[in-house]
PDB file of N, CA and C in Angstrom:
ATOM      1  N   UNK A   1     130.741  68.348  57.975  1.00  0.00           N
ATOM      2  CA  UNK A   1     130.953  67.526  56.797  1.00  0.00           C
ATOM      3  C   UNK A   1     129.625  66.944  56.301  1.00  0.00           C
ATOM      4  N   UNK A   2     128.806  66.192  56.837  1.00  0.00           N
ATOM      5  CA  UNK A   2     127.495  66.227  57.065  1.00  0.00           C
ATOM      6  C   UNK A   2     126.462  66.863  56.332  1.00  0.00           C
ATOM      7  N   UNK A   3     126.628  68.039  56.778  1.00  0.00           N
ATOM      8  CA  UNK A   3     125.859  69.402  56.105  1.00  0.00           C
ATOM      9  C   UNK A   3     126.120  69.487  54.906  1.00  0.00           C
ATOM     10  N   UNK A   4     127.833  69.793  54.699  1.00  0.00           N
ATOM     11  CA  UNK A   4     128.294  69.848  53.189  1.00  0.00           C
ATOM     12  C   UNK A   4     127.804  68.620  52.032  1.00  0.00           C
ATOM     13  N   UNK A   5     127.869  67.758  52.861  1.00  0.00           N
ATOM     14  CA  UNK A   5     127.680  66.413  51.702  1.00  0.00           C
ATOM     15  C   UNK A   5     126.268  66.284  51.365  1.00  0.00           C
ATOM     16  N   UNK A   6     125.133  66.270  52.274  1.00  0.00           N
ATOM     17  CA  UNK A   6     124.143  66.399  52.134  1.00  0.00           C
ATOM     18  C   UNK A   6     123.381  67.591  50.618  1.00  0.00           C
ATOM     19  N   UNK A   7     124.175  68.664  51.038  1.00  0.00           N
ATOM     20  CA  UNK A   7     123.884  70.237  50.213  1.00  0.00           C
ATOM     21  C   UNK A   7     124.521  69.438  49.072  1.00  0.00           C
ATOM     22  N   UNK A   8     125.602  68.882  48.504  1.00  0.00           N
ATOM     23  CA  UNK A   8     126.379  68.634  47.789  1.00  0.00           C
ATOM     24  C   UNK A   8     125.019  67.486  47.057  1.00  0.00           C
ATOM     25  N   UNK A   9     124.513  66.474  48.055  1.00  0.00           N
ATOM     26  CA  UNK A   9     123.886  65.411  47.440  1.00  0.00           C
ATOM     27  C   UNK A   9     122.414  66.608  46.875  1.00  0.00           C
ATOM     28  N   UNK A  10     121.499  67.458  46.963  1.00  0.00           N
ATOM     29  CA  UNK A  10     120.518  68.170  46.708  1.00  0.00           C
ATOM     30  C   UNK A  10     121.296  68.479  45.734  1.00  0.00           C
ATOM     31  N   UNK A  11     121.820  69.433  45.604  1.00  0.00           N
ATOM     32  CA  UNK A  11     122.465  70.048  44.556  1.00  0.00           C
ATOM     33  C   UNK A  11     122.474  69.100  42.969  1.00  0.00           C
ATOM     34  N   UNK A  12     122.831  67.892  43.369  1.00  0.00           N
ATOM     35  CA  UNK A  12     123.079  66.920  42.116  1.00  0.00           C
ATOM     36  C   UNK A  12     121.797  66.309  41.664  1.00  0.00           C
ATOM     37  N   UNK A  13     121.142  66.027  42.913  1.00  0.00           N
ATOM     38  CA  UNK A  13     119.768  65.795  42.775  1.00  0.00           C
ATOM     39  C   UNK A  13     118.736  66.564  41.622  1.00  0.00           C
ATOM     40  N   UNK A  14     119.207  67.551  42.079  1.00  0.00           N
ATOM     41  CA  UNK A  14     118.798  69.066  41.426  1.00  0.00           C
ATOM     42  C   UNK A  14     118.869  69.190  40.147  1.00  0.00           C
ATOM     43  N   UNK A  15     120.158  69.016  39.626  1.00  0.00           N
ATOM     44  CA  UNK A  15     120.857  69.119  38.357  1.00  0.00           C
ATOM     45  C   UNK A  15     120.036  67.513  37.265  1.00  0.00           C
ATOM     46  N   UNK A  16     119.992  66.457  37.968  1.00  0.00           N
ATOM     47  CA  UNK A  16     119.585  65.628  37.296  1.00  0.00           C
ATOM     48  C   UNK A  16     118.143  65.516  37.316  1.00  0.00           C
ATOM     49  N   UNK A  17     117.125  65.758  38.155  1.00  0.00           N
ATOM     50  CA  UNK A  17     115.641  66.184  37.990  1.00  0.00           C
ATOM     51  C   UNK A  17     115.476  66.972  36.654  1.00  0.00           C
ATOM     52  N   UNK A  18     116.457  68.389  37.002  1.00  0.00           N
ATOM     53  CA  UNK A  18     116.057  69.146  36.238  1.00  0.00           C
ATOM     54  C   UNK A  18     116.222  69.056  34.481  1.00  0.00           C
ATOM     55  N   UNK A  19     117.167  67.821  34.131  1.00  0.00           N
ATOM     56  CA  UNK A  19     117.606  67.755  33.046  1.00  0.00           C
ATOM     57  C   UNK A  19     116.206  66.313  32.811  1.00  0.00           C
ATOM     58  N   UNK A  20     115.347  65.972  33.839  1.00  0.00           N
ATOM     59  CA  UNK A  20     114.197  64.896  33.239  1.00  0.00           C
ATOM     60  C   UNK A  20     114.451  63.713  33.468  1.00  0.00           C
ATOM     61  N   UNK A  21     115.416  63.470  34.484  1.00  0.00           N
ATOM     62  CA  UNK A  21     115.871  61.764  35.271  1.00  0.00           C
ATOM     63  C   UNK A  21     115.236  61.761  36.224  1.00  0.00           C
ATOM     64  N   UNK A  22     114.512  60.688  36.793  1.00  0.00           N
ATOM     65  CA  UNK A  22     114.437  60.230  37.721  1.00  0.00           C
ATOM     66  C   UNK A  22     115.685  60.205  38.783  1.00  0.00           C
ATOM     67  N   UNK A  23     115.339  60.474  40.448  1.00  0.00           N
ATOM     68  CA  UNK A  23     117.111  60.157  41.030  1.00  0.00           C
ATOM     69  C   UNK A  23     116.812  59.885  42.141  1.00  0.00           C
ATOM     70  N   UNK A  24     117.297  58.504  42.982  1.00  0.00           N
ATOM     71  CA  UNK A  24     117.097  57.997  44.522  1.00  0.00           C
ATOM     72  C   UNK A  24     118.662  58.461  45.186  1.00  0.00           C
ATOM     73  N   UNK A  25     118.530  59.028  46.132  1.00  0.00           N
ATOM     74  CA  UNK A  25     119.318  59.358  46.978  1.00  0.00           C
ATOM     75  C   UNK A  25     119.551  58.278  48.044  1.00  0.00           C
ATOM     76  N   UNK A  26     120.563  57.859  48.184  1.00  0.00           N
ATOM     77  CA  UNK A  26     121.056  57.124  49.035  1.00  0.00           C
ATOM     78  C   UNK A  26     122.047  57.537  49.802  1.00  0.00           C
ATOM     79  N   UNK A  27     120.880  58.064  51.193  1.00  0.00           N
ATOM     80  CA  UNK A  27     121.860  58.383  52.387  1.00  0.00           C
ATOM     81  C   UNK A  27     121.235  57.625  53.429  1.00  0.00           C
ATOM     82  N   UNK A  28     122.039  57.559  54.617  1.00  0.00           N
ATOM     83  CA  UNK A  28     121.000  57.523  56.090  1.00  0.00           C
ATOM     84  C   UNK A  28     120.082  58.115  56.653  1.00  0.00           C
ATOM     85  N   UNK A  29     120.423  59.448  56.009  1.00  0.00           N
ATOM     86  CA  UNK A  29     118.340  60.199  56.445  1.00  0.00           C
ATOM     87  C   UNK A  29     118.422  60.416  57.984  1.00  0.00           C
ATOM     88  N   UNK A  30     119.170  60.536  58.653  1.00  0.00           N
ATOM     89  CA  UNK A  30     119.452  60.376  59.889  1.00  0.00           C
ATOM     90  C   UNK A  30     118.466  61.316  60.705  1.00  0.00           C
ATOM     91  N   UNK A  31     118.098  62.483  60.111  1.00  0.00           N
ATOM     92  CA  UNK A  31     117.637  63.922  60.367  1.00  0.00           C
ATOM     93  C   UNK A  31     116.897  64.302  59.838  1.00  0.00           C
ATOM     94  N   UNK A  32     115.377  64.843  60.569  1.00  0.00           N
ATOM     95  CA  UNK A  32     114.563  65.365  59.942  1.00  0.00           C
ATOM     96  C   UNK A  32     114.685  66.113  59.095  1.00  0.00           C
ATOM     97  N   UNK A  33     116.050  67.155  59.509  1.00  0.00           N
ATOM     98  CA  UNK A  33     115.821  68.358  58.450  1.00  0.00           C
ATOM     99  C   UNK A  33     117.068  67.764  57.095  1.00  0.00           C
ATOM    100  N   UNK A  34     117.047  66.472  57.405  1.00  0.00           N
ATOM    101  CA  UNK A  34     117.626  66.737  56.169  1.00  0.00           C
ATOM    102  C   UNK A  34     116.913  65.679  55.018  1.00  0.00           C
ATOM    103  N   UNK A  35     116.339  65.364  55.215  1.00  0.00           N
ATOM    104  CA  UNK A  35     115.134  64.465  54.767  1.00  0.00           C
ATOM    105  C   UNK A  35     113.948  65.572  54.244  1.00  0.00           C
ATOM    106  N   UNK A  36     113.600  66.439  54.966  1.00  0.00           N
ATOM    107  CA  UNK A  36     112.742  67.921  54.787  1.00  0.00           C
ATOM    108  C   UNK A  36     113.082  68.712  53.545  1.00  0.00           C
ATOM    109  N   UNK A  37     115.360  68.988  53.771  1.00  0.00           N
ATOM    110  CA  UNK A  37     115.483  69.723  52.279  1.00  0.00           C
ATOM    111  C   UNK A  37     114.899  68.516  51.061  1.00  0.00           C
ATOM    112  N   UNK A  38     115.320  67.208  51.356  1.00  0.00           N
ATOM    113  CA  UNK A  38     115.000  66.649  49.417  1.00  0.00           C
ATOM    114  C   UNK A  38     113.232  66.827  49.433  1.00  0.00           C
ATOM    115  N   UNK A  39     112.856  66.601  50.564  1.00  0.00           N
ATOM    116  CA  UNK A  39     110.903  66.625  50.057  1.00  0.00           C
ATOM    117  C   UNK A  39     110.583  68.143  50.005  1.00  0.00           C
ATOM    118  N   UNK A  40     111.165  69.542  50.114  1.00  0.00           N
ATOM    119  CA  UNK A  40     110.990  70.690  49.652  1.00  0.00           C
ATOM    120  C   UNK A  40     111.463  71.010  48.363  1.00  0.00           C
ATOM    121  N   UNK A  41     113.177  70.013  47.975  1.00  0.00           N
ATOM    122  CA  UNK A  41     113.153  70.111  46.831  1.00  0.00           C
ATOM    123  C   UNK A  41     112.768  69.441  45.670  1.00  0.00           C
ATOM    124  N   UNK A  42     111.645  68.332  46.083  1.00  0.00           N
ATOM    125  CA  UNK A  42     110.916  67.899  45.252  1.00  0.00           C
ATOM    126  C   UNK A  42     109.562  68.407  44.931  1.00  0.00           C
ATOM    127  N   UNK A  43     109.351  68.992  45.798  1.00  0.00           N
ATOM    128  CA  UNK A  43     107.885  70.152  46.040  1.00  0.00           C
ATOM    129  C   UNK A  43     108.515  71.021  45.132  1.00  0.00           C
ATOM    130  N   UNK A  44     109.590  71.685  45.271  1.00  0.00           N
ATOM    131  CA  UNK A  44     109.381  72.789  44.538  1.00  0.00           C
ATOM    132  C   UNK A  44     109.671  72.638  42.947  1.00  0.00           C
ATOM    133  N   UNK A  45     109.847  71.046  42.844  1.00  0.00           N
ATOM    134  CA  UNK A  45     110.342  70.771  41.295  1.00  0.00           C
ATOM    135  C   UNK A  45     109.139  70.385  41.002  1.00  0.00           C
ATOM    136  N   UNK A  46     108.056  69.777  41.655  1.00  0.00           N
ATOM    137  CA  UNK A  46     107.026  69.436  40.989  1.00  0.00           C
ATOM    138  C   UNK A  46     107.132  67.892  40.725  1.00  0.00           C
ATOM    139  N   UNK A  47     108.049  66.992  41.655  1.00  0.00           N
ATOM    140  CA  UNK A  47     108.322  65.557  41.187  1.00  0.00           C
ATOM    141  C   UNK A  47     107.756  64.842  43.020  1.00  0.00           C
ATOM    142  N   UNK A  48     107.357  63.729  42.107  1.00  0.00           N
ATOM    143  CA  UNK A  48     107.230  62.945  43.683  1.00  0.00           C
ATOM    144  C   UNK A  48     108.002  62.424  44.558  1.00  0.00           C
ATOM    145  N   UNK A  49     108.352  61.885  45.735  1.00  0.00           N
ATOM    146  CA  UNK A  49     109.282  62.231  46.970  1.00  0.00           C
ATOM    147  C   UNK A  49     108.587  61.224  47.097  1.00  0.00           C
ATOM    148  N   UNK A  50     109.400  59.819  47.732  1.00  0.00           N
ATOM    149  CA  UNK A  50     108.936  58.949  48.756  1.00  0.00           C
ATOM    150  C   UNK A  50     110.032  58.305  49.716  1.00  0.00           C
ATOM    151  N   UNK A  51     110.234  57.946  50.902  1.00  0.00           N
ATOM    152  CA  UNK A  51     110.815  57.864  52.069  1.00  0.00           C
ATOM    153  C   UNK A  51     111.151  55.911  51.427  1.00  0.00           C
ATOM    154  N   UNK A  52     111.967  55.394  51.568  1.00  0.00           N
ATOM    155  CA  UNK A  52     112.218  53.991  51.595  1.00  0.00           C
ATOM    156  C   UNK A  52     113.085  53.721  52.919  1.00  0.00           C
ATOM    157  N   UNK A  53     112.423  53.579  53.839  1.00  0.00           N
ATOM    158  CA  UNK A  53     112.778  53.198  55.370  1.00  0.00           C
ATOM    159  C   UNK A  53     113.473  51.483  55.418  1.00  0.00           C
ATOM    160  N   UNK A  54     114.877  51.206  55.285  1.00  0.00           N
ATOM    161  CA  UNK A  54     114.757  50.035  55.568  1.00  0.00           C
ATOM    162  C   UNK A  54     115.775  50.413  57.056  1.00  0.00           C
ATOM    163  N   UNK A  55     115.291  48.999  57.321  1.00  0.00           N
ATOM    164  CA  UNK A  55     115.812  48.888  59.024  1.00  0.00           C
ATOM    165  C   UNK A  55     115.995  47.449  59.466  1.00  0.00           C
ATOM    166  N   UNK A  56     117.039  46.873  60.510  1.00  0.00           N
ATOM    167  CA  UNK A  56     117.188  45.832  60.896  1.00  0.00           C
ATOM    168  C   UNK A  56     117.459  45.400  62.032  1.00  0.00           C
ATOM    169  N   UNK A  57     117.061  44.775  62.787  1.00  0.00           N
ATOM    170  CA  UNK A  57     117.424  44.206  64.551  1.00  0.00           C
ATOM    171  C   UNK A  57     118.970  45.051  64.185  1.00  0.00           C
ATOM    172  N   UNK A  58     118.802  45.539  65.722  1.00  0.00           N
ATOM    173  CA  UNK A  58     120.245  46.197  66.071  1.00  0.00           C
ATOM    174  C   UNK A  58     121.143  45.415  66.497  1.00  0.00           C
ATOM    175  N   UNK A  59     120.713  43.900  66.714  1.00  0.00           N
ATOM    176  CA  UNK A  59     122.324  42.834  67.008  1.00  0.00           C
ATOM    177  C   UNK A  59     122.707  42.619  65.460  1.00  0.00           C
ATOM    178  N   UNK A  60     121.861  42.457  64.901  1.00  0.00           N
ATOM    179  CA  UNK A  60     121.883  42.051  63.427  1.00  0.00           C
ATOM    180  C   UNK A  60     122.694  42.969  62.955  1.00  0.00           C
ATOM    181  N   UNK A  61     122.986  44.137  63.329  1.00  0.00           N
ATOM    182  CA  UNK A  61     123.603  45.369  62.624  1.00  0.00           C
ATOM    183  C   UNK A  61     125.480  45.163  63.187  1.00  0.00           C
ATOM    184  N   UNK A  62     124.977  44.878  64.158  1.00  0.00           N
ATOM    185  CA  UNK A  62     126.108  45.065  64.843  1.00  0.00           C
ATOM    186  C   UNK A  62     127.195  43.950  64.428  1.00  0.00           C
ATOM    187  N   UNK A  63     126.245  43.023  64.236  1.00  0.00           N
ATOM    188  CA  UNK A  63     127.282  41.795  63.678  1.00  0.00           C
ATOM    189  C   UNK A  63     127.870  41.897  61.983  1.00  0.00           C
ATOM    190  N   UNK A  64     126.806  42.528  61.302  1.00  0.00           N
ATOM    191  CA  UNK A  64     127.366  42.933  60.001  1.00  0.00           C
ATOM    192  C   UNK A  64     128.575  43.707  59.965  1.00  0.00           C
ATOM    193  N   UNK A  65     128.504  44.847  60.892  1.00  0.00           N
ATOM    194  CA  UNK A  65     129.397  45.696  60.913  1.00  0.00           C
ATOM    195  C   UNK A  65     130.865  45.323  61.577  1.00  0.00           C
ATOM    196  N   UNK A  66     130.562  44.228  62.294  1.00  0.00           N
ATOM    197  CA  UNK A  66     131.607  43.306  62.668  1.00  0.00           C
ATOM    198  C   UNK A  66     132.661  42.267  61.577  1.00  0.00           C
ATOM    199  N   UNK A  67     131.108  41.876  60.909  1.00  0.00           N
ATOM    200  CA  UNK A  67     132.082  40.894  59.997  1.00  0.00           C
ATOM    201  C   UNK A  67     132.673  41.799  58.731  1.00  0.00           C
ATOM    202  N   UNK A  68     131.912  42.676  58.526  1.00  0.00           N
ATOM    203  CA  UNK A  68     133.102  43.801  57.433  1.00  0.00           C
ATOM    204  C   UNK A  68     134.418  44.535  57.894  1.00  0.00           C
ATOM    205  N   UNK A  69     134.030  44.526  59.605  1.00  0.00           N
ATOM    206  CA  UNK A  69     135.282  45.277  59.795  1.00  0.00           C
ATOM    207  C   UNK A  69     136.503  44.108  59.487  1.00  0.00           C
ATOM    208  N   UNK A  70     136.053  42.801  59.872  1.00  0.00           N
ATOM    209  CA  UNK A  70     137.046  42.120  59.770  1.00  0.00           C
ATOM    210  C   UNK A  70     137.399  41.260  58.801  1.00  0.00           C
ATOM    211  N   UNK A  71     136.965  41.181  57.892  1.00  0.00           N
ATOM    212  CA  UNK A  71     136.748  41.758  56.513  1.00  0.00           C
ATOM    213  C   UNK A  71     138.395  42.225  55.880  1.00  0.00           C
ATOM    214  N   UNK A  72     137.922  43.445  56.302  1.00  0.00           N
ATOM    215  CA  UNK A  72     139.032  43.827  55.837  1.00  0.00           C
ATOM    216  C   UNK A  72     139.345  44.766  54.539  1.00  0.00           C
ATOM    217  N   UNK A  73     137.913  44.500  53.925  1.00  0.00           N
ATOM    218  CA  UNK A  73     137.829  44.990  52.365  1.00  0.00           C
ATOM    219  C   UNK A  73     136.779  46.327  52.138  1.00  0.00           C
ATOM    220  N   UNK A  74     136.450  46.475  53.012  1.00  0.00           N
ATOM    221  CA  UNK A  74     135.077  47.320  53.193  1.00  0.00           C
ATOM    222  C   UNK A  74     135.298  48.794  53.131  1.00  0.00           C
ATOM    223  N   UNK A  75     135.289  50.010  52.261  1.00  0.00           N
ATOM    224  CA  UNK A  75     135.532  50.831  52.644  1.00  0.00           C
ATOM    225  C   UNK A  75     134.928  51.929  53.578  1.00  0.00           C
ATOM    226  N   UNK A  76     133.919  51.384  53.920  1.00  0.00           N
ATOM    227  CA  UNK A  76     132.838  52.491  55.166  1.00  0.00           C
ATOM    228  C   UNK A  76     133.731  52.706  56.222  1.00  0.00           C
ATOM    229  N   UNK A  77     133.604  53.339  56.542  1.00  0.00           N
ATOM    230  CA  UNK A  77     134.239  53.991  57.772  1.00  0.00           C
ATOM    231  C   UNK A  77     133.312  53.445  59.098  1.00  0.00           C
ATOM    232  N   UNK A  78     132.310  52.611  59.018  1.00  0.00           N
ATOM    233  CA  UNK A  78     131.487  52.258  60.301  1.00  0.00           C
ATOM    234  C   UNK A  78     132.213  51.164  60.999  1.00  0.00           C
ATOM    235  N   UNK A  79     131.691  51.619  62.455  1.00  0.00           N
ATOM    236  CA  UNK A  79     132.370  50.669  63.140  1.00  0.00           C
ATOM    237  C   UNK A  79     131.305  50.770  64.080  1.00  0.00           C
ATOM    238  N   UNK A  80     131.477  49.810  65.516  1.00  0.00           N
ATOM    239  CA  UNK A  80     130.501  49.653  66.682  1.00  0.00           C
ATOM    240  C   UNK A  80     130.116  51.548  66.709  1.00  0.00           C
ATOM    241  N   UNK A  81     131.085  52.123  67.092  1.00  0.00           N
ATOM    242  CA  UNK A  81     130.592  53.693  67.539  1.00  0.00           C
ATOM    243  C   UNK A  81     129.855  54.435  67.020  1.00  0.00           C
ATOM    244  N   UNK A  82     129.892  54.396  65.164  1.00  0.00           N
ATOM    245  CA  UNK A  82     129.112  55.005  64.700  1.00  0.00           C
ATOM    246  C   UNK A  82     127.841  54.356  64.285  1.00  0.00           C
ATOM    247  N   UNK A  83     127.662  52.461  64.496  1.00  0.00           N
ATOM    248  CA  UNK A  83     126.958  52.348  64.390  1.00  0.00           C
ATOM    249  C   UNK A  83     126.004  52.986  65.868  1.00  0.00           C
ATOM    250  N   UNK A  84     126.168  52.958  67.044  1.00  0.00           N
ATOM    251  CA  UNK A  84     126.041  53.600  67.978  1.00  0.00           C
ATOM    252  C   UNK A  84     125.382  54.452  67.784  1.00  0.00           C
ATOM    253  N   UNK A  85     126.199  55.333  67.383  1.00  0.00           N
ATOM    254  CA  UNK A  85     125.421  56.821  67.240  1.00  0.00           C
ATOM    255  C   UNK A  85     124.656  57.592  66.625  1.00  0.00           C
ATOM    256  N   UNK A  86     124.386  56.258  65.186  1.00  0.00           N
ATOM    257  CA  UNK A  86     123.566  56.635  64.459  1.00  0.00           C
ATOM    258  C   UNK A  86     122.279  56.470  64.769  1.00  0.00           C
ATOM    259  N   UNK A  87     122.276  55.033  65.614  1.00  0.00           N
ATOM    260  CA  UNK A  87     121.183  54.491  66.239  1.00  0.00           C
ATOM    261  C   UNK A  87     120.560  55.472  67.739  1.00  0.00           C
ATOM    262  N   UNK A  88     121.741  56.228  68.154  1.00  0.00           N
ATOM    263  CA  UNK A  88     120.893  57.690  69.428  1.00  0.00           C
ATOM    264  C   UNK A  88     120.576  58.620  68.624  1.00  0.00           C
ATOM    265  N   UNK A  89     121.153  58.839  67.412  1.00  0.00           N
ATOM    266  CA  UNK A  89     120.796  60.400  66.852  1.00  0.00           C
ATOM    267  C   UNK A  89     119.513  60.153  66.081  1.00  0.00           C
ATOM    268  N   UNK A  90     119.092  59.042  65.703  1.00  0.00           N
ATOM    269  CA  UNK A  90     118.101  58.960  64.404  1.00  0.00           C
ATOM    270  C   UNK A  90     116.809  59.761  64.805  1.00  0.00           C
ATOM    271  N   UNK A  91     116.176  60.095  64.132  1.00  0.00           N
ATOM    272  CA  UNK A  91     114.945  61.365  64.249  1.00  0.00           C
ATOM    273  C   UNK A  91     113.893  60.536  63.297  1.00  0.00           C
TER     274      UNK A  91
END
């Protein structure tokens, strides 16, 4: 799913470069290689590519993700696990 959404987010990326917009992608970036396709497909469009790294203490995360779960209103699907796992997989 991952893969697909990612290809899905280039793709649009793509379409709106090419029509002369500016466009920030807002994902987690979790993965080199997928951070690699948008800076190849900005290489090959000829537009500039820059990385906006934000990041926060991991109790700090954990408690956000706490008070949205309980909340109640939030539609992310994050919870302790995936905050978890985003935090072992990151590259």
């Amino acid at each position: 799913a991952s893969r697909r959404t990612f290809a899905h987010l280039r793709q649009q990326a793509r379409a709106v470069l090419q029509a002369g917009y500016p466009v920030i992608v807002d994902a987690a970036f979790l993965h080199r290689r997928e951070r690699d396709a948008f800076r190849a497909l900005a290489s090959e469009l000829g537009v500039p590519f820059t990385i906006l790294h934000c990041h926060a203490d991991p109790q700090q995360l954990r408690e956000r993700v706490l008070r949205r779960s309980a909340a109640g209103t939030d539609p992310s699907e994050a919870s302790l696990a995936v905050l978890a796992r985003q935090q072992d997989s990151a590259e």
